[in-house]
N, C-alpha and C. Protein backbone atom coordinates (compact mmCIF):
# COMPACT_ATOMS: atom_id res chain seq x y z
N UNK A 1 200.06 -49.80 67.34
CA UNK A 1 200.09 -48.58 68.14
C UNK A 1 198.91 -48.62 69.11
N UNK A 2 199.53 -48.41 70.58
CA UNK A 2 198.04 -48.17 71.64
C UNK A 2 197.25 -47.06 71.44
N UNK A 3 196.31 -47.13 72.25
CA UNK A 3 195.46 -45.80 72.05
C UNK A 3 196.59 -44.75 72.67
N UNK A 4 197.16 -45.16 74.57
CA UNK A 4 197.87 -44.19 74.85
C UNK A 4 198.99 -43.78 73.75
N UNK A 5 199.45 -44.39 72.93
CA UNK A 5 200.79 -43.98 72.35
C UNK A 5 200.19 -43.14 71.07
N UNK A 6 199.10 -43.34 70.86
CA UNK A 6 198.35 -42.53 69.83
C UNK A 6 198.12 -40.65 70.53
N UNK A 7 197.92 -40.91 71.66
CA UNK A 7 197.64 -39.84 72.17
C UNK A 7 198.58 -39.09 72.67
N UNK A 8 199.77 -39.95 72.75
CA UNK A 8 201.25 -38.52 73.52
C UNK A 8 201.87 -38.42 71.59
N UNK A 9 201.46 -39.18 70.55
CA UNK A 9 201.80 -38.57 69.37
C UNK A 9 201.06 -37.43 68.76
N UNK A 10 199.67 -37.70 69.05
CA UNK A 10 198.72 -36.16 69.17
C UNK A 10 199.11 -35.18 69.80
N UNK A 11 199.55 -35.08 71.11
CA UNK A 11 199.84 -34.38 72.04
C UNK A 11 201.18 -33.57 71.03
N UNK A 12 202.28 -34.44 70.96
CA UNK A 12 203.58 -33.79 70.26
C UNK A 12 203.18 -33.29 68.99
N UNK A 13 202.58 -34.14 68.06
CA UNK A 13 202.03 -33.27 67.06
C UNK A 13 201.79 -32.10 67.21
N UNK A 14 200.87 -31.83 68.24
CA UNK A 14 199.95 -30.72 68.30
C UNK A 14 201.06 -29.37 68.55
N UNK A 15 202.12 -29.77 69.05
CA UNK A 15 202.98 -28.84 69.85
C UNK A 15 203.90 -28.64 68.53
N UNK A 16 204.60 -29.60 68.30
CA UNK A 16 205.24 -29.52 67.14
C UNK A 16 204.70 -27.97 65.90
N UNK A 17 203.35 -28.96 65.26
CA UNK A 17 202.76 -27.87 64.47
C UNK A 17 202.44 -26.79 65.08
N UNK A 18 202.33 -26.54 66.37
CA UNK A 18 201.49 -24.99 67.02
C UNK A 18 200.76 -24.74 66.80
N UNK A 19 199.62 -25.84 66.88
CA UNK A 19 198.57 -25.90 66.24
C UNK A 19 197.30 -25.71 68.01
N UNK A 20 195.78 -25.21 67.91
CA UNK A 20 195.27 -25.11 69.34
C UNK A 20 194.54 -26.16 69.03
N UNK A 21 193.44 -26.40 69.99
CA UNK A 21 192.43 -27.22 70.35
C UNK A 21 191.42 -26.78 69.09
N UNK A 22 191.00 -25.62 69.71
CA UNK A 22 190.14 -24.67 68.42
C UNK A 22 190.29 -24.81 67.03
N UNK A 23 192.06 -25.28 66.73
CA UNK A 23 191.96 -25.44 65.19
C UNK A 23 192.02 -26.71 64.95
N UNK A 24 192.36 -27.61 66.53
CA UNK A 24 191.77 -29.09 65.54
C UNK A 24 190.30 -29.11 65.17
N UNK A 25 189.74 -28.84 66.18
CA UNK A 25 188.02 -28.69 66.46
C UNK A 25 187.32 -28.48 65.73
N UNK A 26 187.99 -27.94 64.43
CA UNK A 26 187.14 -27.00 63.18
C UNK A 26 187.60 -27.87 62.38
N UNK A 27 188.86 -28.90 62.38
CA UNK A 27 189.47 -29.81 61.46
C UNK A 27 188.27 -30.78 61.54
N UNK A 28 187.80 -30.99 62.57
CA UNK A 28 186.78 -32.51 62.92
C UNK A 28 185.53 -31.84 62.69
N UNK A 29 185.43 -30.58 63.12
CA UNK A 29 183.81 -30.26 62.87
C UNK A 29 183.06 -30.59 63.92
N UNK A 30 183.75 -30.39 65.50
CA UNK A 30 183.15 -30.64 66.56
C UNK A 30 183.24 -29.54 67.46
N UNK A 31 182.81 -29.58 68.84
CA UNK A 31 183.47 -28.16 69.60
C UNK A 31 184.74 -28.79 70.11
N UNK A 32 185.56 -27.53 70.43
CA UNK A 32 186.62 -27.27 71.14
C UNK A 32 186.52 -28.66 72.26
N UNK A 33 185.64 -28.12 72.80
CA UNK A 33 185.59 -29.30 74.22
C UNK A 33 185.74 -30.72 73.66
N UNK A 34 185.00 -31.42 72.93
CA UNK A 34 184.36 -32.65 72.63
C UNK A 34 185.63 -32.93 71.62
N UNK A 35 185.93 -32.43 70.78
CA UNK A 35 187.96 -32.64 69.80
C UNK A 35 188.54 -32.92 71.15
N UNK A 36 188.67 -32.34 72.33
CA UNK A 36 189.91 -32.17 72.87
C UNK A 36 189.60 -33.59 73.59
N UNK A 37 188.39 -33.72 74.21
CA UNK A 37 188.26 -35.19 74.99
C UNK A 37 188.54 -36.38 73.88
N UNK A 38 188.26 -35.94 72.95
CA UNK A 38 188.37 -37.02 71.83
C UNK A 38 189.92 -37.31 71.32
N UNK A 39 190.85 -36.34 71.31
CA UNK A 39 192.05 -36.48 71.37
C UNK A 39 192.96 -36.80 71.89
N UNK A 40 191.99 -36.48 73.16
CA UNK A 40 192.82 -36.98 74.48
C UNK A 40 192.21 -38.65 74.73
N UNK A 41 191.49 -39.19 74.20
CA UNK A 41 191.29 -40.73 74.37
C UNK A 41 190.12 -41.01 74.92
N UNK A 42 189.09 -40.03 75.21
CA UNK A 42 188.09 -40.37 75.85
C UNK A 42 186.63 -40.19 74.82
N UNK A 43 186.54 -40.17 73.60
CA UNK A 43 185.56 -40.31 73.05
C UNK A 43 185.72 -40.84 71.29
N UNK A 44 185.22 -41.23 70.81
CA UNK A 44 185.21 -42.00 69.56
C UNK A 44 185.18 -41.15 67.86
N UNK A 45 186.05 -41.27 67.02
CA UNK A 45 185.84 -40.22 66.31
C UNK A 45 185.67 -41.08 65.04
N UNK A 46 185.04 -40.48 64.13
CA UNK A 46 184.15 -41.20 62.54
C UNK A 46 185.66 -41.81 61.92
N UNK A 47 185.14 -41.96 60.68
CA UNK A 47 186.48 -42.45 60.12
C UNK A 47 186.85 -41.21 59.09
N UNK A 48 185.53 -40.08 59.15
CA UNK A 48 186.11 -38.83 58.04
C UNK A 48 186.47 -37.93 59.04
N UNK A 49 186.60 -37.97 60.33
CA UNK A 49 187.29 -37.65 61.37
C UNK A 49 188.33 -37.44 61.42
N UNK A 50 188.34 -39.46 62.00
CA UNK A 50 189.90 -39.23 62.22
C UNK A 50 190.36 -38.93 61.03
N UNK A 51 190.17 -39.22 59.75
CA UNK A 51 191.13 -38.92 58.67
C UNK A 51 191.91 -37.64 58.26
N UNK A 52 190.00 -37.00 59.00
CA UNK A 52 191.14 -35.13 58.55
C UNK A 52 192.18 -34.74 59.52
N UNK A 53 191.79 -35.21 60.70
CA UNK A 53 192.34 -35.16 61.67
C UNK A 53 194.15 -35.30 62.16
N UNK A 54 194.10 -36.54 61.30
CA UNK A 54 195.38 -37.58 61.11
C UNK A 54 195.87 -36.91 60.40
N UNK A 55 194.98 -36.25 58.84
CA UNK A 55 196.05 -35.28 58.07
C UNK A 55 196.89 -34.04 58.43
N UNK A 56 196.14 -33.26 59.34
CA UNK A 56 196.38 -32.29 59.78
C UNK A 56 197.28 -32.83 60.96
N UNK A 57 197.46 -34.23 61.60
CA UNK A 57 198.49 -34.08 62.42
C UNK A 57 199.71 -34.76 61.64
N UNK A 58 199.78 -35.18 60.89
CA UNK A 58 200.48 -36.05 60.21
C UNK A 58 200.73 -37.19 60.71
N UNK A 59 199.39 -37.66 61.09
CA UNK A 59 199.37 -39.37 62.06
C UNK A 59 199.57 -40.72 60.86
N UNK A 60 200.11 -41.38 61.76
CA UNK A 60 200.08 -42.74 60.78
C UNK A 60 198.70 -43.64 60.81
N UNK A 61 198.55 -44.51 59.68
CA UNK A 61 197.24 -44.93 59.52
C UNK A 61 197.15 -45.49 61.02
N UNK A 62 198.11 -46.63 61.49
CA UNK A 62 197.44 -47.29 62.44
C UNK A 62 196.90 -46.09 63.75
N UNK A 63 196.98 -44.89 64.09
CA UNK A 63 196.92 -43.70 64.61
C UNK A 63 195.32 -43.53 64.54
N UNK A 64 195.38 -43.29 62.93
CA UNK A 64 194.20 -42.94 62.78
C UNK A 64 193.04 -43.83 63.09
N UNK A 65 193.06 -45.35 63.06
CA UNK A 65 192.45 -46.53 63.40
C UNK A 65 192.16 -46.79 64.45
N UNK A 66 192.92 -46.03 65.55
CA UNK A 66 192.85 -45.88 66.96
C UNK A 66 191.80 -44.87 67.47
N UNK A 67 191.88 -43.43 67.02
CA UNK A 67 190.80 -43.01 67.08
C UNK A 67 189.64 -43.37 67.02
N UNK A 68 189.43 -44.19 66.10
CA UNK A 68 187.77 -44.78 65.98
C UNK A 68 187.21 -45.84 66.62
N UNK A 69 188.23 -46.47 67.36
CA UNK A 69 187.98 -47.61 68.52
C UNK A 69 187.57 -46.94 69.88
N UNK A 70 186.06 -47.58 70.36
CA UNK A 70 185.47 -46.88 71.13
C UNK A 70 186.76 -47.66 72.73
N UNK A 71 186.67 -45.82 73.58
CA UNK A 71 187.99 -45.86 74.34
C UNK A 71 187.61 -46.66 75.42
N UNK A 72 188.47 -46.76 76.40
CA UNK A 72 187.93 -47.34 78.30
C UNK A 72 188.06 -45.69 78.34
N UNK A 73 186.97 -45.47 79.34
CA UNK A 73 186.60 -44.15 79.00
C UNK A 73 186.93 -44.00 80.76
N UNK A 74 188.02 -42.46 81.24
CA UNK A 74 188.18 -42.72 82.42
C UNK A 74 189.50 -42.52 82.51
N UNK A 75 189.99 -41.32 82.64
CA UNK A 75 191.26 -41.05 81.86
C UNK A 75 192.05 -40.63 83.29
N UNK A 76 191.46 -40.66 84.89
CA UNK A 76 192.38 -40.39 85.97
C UNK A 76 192.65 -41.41 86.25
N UNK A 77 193.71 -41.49 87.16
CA UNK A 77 194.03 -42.79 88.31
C UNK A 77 193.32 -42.35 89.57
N UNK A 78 192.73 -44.07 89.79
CA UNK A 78 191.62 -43.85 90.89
C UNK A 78 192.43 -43.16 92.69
N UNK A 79 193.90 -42.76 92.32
CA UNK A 79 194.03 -42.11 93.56
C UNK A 79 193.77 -40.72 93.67
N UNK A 80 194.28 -40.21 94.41
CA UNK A 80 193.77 -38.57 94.38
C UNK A 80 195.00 -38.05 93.13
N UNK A 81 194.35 -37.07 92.22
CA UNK A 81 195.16 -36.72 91.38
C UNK A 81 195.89 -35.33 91.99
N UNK A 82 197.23 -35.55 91.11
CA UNK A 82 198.47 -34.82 91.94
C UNK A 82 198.65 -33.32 90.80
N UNK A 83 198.15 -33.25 90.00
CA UNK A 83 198.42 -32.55 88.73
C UNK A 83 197.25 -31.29 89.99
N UNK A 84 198.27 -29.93 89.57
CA UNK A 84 197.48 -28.73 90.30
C UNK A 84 195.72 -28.99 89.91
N UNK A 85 195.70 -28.64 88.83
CA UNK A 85 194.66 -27.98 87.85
C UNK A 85 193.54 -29.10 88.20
N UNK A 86 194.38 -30.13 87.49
CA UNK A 86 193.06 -30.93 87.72
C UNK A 86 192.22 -31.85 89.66
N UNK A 87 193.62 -31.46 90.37
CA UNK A 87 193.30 -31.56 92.08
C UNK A 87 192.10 -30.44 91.97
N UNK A 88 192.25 -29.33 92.00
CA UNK A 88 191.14 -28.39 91.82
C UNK A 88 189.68 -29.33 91.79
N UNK A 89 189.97 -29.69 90.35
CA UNK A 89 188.24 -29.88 90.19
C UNK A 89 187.74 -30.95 91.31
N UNK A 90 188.88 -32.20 91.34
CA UNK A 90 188.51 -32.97 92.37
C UNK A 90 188.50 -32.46 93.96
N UNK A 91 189.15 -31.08 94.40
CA UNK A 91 188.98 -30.69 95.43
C UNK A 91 187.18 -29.83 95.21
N UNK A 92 186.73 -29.20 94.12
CA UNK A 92 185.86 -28.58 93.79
C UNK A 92 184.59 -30.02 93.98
N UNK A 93 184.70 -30.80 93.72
CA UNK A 93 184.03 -32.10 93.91
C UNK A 93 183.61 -32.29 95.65
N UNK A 94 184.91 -32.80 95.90
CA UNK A 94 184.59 -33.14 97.39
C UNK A 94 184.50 -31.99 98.12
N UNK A 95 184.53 -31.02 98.01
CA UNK A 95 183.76 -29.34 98.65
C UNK A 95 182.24 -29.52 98.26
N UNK A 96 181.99 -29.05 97.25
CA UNK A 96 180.21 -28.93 96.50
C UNK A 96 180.15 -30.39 96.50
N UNK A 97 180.43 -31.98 95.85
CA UNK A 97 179.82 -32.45 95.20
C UNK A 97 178.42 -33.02 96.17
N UNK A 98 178.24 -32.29 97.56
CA UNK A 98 177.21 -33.16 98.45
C UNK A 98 175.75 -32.11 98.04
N UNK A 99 176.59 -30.79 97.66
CA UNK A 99 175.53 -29.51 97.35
C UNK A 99 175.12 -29.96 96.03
N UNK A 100 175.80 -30.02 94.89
CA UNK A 100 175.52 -30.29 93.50
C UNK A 100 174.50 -31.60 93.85
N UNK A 101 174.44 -32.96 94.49
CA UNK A 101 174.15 -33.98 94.43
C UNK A 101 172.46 -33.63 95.46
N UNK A 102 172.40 -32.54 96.59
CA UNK A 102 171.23 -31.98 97.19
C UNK A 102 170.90 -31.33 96.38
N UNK A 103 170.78 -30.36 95.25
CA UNK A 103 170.46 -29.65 94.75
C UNK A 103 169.27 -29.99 93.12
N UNK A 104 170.72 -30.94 92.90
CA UNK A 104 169.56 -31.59 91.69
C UNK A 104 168.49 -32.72 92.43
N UNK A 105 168.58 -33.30 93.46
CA UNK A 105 167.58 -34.39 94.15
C UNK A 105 166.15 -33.14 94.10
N UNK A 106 166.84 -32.30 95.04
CA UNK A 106 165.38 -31.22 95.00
C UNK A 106 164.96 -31.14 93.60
N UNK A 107 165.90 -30.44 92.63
CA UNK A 107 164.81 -30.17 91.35
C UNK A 107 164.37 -31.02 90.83
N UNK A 108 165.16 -32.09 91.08
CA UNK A 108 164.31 -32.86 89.79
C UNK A 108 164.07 -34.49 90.24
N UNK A 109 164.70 -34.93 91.48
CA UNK A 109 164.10 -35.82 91.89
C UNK A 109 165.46 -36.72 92.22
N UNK A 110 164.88 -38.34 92.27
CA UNK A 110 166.00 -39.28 92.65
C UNK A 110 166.68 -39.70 90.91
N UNK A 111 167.97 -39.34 90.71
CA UNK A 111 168.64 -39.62 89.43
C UNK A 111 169.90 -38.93 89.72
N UNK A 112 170.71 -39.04 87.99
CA UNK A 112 171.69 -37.80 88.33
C UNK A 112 171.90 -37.54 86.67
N UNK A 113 173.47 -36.52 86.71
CA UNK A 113 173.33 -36.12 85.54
C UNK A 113 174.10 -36.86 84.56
N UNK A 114 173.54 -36.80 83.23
CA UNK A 114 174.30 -37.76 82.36
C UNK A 114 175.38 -37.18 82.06
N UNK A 115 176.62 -38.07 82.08
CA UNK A 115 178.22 -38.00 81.25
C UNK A 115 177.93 -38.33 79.81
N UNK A 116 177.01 -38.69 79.03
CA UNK A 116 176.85 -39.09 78.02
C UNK A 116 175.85 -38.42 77.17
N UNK A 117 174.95 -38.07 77.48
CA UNK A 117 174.17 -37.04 76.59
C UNK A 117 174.63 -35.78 77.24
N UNK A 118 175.68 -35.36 77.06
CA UNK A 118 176.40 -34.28 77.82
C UNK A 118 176.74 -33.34 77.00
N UNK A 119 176.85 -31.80 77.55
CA UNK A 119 178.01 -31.02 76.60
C UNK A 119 178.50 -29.73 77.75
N UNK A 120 179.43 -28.98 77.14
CA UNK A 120 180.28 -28.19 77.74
C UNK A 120 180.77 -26.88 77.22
N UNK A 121 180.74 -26.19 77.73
CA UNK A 121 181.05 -24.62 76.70
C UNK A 121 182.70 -24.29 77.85
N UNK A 122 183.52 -23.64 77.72
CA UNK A 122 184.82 -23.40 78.21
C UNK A 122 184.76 -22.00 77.57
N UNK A 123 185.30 -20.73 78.53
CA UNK A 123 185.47 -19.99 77.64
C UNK A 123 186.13 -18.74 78.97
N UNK A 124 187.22 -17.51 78.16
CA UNK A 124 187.64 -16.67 79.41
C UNK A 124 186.85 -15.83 79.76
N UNK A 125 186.87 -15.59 80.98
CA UNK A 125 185.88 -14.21 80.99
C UNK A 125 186.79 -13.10 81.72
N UNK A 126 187.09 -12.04 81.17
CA UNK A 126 188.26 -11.46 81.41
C UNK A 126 187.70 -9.89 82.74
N UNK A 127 188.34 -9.84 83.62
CA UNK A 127 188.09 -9.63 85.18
C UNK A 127 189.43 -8.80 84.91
N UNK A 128 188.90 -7.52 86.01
CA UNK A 128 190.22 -6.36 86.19
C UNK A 128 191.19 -6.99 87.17
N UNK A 129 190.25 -7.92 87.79
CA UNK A 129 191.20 -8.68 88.87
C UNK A 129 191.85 -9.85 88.69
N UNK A 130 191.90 -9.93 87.52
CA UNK A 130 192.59 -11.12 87.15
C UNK A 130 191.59 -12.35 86.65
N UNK A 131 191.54 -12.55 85.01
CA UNK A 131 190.75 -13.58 84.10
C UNK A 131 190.28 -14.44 84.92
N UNK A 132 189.19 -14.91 84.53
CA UNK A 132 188.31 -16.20 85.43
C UNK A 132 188.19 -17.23 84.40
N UNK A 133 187.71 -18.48 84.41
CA UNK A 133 187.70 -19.41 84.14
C UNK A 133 186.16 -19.90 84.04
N UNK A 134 185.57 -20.05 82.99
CA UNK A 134 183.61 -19.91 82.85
C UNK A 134 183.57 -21.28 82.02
N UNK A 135 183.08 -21.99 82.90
CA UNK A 135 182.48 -23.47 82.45
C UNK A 135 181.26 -24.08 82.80
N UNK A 136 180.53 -24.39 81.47
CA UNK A 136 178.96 -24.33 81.30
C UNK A 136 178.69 -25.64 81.05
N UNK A 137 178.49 -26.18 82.18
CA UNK A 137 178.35 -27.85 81.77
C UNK A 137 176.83 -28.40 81.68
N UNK A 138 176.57 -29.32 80.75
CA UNK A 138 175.15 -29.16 80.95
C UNK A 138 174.52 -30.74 80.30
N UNK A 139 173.95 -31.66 80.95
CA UNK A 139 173.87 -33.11 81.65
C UNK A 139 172.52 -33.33 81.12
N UNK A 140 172.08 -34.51 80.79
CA UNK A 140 170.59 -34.99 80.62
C UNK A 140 170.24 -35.54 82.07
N UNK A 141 169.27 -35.21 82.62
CA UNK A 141 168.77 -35.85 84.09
C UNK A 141 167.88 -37.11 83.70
N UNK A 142 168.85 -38.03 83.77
CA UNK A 142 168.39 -39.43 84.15
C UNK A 142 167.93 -40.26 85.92
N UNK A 143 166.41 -40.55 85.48
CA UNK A 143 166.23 -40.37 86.62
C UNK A 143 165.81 -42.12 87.41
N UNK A 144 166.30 -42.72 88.85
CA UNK A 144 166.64 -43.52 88.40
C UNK A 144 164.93 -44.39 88.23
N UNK A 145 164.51 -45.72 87.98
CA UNK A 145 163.52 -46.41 87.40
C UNK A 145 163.21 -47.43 88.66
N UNK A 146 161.72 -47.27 89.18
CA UNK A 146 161.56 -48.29 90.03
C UNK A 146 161.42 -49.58 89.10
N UNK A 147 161.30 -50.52 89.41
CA UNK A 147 160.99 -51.70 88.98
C UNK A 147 161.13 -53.62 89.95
């Protein structure tokens, strides 16, 4: 079994049982955010992980064996992505990403922010004008090293 074929059986699982993100998340003992990248193929999970994990989806061993193989991490196609939701962020990118990229140079110098000592909070924030969308992302500043 591939990793992708591991992950559209997660995916159906997940739908199947009616099960959320939130209640795998508490299955693994991670946040919401960091289960869901991890489910979705982009981060590495223990082996008492995947196991609870696998139980609660009713994955097969080789499933679960997949999880714990560290992923190719990088889950778009390098063209412009066509999916609404996620065009957004990449339109939200090439709008800000010259402000986000001036902004941290000022605070904190020549570097940028880490994808890897990383984390993320997701959460609604509910508006008379219609729910908003509140995402708290938050990066180690690696900065880069003369030498």
């Amino acid at each position: 079994m591939t990793r992708n074929e591991t992950t559209e059986l997660i995916i159906l699982n997940k739908q199947r049982k009616q099960l959320t993100w939130q209640q795998l998340a508490e299955t693994v003992g991670m946040s919401k955010e960091w289960t869901t990248a991890a489910l979705l193929g982009q981060m590495t999970l223990t082996a008492e992980q995947a196991t609870k994990v696998g139980a609660k989806l009713e994955l097969p061993a080789d499933a679960i064996a997949q999880l714990q193989v560290v992923p190719y991490k990088g889950s778009l196609p390098t063209a412009i992505p066509t999916d609404p939701l996620i065009y957004r962020f990449y339109e939200l990118v090439n709008v800000y990403g010259t402000t986000f990229k001036a902004l941290i140079h000022e605070e904190f110098g020549d570097g940028i922010m880490s994808a890897i000592d990383f984390s993320m909070d997701l959460q609604r924030q509910a508006d008379p004008k219609g729910d908003r969308v509140k995402i708290v992302m938050s990066g180690k500043f690696l900065p880069y090293k003369s030498y």
